[in-house]
Protein backbone atom coordinates (compact mmCIF):
# COMPACT_ATOMS: atom_id res chain seq x y z
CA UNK A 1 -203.62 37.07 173.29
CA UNK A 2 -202.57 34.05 175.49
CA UNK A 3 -204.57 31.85 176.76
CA UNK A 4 -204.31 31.97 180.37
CA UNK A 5 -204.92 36.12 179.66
CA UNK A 6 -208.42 35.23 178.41
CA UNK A 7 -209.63 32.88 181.02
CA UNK A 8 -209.20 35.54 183.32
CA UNK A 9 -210.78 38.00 181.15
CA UNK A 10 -213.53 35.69 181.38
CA UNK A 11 -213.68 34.95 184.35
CA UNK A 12 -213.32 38.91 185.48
CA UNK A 13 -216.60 38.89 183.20
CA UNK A 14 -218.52 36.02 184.68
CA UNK A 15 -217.85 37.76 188.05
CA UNK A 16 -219.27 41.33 186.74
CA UNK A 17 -221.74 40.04 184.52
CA UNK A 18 -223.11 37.15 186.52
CA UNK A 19 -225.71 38.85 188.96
CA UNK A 20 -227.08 41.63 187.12
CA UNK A 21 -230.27 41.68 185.50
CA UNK A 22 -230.26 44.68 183.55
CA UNK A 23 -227.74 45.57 180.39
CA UNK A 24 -226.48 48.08 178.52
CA UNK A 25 -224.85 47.20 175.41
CA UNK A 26 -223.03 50.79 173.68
CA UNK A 27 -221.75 50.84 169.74
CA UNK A 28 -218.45 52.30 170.05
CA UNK A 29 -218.25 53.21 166.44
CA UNK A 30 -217.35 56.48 165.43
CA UNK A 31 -217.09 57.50 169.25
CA UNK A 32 -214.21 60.16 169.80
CA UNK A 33 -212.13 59.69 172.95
CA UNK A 34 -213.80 62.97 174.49
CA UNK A 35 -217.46 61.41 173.77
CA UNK A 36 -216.67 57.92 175.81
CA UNK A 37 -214.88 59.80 178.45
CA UNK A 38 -218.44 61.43 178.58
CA UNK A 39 -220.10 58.81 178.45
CA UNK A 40 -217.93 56.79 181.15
CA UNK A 41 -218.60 59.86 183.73
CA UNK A 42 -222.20 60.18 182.99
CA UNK A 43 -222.71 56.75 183.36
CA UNK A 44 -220.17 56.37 186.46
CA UNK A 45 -222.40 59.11 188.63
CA UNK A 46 -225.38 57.10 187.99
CA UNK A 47 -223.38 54.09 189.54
CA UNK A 48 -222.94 52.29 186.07
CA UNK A 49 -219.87 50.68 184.93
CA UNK A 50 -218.83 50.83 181.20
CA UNK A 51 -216.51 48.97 180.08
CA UNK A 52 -215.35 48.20 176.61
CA UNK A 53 -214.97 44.38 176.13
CA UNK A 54 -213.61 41.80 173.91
CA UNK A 55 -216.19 40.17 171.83
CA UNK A 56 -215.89 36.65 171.55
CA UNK A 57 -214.66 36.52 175.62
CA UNK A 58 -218.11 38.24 176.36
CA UNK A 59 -219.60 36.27 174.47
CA UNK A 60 -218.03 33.06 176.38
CA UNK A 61 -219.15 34.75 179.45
CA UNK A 62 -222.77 35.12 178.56
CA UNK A 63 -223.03 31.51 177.41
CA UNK A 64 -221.52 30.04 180.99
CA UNK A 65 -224.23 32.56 182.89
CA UNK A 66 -226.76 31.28 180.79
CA UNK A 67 -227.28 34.63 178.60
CA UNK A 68 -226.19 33.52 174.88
CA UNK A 69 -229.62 34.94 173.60
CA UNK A 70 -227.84 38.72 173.91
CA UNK A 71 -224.99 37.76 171.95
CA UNK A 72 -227.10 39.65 169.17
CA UNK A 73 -226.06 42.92 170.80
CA UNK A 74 -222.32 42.10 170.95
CA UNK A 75 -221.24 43.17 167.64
CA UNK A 76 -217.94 45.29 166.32
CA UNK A 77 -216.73 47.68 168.77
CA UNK A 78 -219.06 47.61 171.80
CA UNK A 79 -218.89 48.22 175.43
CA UNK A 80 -221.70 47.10 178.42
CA UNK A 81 -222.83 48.56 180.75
């Protein structure tokens, strides 16, 4: 991935990320296309965004809001919510 590409990942993260207070952080291991579209729409009626990201750009984006201590939930395939 070039690197332009993931600054603004990152910074599309800082904006998401950078206000809320509360997390979700989702294993997406051994989750079928049919069970995260569930999950997505579950979570999108209760006015949650999920969205799958990139580890180590999340993890740049927690460390610039001052959240590095929940880089121990970021790990293999994961999404936040």
């Amino acid at each position: 991935m070039a690197k332009e590409l993931k600054k603004i990942i990152v910074n599309e993260y800082l904006a998401e990320y950078k206000d809320k207070k509360n997390f979700i952080f989702i294993s997406c291991k051994g989750i079928n296309a049919l069970e995260s579209i569930d999950v997505r729409e579950k979570l999108r009626n209760s006015g949650i965004l999920f969205k799958v990201v990139r580890n180590s750009l999340i993890l740049i984006a927690f460390k610039e809001i001052g959240l590095a201590e929940l880089s121990k939930y970021i790990e293999g395939s994961c999404a936040v919510a």
